[in-house]
C-alpha atoms as a PDB file:
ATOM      1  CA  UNK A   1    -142.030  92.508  40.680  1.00  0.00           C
ATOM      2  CA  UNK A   2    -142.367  94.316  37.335  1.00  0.00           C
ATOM      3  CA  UNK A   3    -145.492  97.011  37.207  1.00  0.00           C
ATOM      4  CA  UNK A   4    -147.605  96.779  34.414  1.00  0.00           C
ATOM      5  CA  UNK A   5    -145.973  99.811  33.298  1.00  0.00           C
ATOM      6  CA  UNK A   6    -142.906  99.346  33.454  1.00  0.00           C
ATOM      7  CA  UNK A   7    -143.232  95.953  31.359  1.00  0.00           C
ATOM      8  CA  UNK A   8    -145.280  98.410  28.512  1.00  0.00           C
ATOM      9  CA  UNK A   9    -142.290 101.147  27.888  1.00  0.00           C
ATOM     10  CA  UNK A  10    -139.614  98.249  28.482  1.00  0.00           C
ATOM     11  CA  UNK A  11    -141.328  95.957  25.336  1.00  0.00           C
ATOM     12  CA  UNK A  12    -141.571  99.537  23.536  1.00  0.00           C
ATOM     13  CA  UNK A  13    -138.135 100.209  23.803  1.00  0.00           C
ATOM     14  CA  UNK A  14    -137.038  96.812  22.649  1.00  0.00           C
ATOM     15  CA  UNK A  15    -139.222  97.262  19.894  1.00  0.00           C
ATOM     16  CA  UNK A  16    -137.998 100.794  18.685  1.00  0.00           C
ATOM     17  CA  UNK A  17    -134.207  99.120  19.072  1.00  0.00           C
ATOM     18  CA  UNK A  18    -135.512  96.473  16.455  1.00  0.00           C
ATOM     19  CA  UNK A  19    -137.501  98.034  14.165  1.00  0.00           C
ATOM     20  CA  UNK A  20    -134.274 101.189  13.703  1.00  0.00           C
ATOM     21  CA  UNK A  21    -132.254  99.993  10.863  1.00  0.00           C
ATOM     22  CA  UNK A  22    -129.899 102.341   8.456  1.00  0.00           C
ATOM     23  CA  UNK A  23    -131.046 103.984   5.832  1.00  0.00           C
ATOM     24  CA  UNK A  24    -129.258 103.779   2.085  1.00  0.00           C
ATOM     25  CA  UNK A  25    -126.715 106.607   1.563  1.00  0.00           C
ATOM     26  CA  UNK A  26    -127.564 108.791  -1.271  1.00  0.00           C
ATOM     27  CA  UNK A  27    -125.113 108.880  -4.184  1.00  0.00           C
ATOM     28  CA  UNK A  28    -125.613 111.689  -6.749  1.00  0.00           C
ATOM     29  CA  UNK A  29    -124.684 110.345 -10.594  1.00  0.00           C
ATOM     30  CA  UNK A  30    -121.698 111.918 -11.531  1.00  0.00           C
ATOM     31  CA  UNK A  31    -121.808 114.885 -13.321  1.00  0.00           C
ATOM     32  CA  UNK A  32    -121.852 114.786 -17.231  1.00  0.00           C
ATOM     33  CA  UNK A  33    -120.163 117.874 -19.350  1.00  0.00           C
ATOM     34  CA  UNK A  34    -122.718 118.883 -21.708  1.00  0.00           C
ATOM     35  CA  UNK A  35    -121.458 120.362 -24.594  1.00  0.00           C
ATOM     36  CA  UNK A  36    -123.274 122.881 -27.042  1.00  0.00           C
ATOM     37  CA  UNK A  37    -122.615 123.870 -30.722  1.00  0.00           C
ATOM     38  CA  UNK A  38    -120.623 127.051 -31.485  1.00  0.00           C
ATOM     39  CA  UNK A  39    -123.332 129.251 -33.855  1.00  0.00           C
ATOM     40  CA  UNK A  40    -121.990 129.995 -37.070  1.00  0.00           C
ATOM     41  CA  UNK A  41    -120.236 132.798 -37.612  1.00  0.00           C
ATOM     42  CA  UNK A  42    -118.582 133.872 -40.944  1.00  0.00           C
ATOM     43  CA  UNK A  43    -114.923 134.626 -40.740  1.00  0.00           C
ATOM     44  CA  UNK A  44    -115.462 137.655 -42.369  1.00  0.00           C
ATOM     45  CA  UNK A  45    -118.164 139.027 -40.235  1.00  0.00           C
ATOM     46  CA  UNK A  46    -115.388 138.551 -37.401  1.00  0.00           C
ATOM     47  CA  UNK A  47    -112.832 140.297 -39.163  1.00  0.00           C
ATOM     48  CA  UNK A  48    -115.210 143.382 -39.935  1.00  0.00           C
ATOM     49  CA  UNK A  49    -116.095 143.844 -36.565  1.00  0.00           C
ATOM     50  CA  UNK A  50    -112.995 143.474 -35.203  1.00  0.00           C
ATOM     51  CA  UNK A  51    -111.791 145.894 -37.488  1.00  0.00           C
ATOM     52  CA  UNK A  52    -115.046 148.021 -36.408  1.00  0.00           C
ATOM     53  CA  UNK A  53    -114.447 148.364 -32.778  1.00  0.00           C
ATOM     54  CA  UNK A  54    -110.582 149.083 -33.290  1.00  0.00           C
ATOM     55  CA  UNK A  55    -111.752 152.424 -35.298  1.00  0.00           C
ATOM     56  CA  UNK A  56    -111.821 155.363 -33.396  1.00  0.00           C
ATOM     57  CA  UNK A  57    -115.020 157.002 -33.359  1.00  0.00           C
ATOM     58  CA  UNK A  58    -115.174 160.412 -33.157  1.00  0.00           C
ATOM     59  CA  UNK A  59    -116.093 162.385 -29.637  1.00  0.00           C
ATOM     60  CA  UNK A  60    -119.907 163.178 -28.682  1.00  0.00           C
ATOM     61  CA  UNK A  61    -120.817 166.132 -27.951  1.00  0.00           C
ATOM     62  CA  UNK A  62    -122.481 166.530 -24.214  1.00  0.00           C
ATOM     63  CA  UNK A  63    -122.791 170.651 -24.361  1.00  0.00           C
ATOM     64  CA  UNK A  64    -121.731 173.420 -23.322  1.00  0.00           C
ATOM     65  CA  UNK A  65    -120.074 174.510 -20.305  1.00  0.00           C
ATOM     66  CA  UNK A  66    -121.514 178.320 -19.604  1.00  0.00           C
ATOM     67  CA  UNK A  67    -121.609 180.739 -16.746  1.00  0.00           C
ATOM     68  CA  UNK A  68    -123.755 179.106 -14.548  1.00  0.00           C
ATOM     69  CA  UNK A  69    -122.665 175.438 -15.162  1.00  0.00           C
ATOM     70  CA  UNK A  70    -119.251 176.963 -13.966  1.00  0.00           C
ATOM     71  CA  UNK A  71    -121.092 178.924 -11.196  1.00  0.00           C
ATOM     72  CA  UNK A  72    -122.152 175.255  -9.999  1.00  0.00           C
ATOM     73  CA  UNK A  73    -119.030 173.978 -10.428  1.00  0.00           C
ATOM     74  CA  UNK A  74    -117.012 176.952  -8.688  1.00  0.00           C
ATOM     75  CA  UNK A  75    -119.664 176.643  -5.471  1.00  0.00           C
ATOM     76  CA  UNK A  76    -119.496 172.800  -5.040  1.00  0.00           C
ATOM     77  CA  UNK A  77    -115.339 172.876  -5.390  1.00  0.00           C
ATOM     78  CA  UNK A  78    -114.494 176.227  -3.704  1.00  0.00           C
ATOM     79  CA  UNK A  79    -117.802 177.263  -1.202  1.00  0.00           C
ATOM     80  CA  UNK A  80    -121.175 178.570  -0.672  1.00  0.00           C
ATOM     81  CA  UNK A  81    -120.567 182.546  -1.777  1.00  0.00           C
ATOM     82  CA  UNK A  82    -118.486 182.056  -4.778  1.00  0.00           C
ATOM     83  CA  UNK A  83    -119.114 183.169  -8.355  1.00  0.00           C
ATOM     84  CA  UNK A  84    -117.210 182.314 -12.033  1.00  0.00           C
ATOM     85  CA  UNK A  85    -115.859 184.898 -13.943  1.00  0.00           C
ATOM     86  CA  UNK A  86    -113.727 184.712 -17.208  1.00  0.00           C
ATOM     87  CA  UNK A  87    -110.943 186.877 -17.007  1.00  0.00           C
ATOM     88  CA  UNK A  88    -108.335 187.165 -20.208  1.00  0.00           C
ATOM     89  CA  UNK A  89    -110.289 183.598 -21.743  1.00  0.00           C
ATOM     90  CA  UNK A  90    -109.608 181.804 -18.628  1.00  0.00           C
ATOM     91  CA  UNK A  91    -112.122 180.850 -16.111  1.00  0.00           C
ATOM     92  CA  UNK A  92    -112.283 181.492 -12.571  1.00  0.00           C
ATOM     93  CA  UNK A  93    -113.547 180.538  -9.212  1.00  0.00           C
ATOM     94  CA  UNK A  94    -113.223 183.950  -7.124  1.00  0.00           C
ATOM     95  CA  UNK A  95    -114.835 183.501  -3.714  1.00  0.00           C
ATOM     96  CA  UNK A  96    -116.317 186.258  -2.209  1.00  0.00           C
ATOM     97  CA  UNK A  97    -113.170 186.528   0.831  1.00  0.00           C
ATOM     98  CA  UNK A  98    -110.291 185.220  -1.114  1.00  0.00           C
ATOM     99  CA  UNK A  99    -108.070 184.711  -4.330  1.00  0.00           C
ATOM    100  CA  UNK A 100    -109.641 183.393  -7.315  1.00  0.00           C
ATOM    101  CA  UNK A 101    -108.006 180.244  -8.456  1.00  0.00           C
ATOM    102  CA  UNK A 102    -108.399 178.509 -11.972  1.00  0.00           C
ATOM    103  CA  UNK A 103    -111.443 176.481 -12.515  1.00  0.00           C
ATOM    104  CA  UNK A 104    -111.036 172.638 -13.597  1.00  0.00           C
ATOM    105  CA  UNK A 105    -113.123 172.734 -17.012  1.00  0.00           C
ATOM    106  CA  UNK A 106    -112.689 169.134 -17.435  1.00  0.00           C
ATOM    107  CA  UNK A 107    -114.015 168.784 -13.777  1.00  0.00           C
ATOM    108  CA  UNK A 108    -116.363 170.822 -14.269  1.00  0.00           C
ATOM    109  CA  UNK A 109    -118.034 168.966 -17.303  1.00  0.00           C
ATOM    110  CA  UNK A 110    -117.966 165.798 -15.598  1.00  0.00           C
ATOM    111  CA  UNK A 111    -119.838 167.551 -12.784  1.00  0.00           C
ATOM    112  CA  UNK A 112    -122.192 169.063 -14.920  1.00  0.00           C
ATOM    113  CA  UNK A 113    -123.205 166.203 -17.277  1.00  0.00           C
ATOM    114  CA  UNK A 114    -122.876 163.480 -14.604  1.00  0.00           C
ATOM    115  CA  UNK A 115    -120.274 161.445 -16.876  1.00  0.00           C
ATOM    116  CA  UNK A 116    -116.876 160.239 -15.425  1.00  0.00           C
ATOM    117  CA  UNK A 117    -115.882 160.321 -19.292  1.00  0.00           C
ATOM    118  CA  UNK A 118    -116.414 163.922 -20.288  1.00  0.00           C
ATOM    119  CA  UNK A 119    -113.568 165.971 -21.139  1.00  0.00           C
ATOM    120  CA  UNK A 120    -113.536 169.891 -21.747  1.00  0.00           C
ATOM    121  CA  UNK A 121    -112.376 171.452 -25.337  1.00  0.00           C
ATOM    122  CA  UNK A 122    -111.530 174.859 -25.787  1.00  0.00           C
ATOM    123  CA  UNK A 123    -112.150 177.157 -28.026  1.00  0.00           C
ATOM    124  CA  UNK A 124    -116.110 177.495 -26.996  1.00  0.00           C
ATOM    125  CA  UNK A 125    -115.802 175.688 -23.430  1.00  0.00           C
ATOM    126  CA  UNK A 126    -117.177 172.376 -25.139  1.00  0.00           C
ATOM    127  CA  UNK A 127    -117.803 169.192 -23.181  1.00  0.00           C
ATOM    128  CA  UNK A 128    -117.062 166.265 -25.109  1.00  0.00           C
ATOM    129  CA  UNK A 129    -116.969 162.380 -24.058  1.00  0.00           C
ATOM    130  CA  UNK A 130    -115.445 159.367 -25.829  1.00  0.00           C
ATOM    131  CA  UNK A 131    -117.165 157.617 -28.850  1.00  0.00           C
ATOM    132  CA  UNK A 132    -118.748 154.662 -28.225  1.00  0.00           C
ATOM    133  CA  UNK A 133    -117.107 151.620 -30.096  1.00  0.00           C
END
């Protein structure tokens, strides 16, 4: 004989197996292209600034390099106890145990202005970058 119980969870079961039906799949509308209008633009305002950013723009100025921008430069390239000296209009990095060698101007710009860009011009040990376009 069937327990009380036993008769319970059995009728429970049979009614979770009844009541369990699928659900509806989910379908997503299909995607619609959207399309926006192109703003007006004159063809002559194109052409300009075409012609604008194929100019070459003159360089910018960042400074100057000077004795103890080169100093910098000389102690992060060549060591801790070395100095820059100019020596017949060429700069050097002359460690204190060791030969001097030729310092990198353009090296040393970029170190000293922080700008991948810069470029050293002589006469006056200028550092110069690109114009913008």
């Amino acid at each position: 004989m069937l327990s009380l119980i036993s008769i319970v969870l059995m009728s429970a079961r049979f009614v979770q197996v009844q009541t369990h039906r699928p659900v509806a799949a989910f379908r997503q509308a299909p995607a619609q292209t959207v399309t926006r209008p192109k703003a007006y633009t004159p063809k002559s305002a194109t052409a300009h600034a075409a012609e604008q950013r194929r100019k070459k723009r003159p360089p910018i100025e960042l400074g100057v390099l000077d004795q103890a921008a080169l100093a910098r430069y000389c102690v992060a390239t060549t060591g801790p106890l070395t100095t820059a000296l100019l020596q017949d209009g060429v700069w050097l990095c002359k460690p204190l145990l060791g030969a001097a060698r030729k310092a990198n101007l353009t090296a040393a710009c970029r170190l000293t202005f922080d700008d991948d860009t810069a470029f050293a011009k002589q006469p006056g040990w200028r550092c110069l970058k690109a114009g913008a376009a």
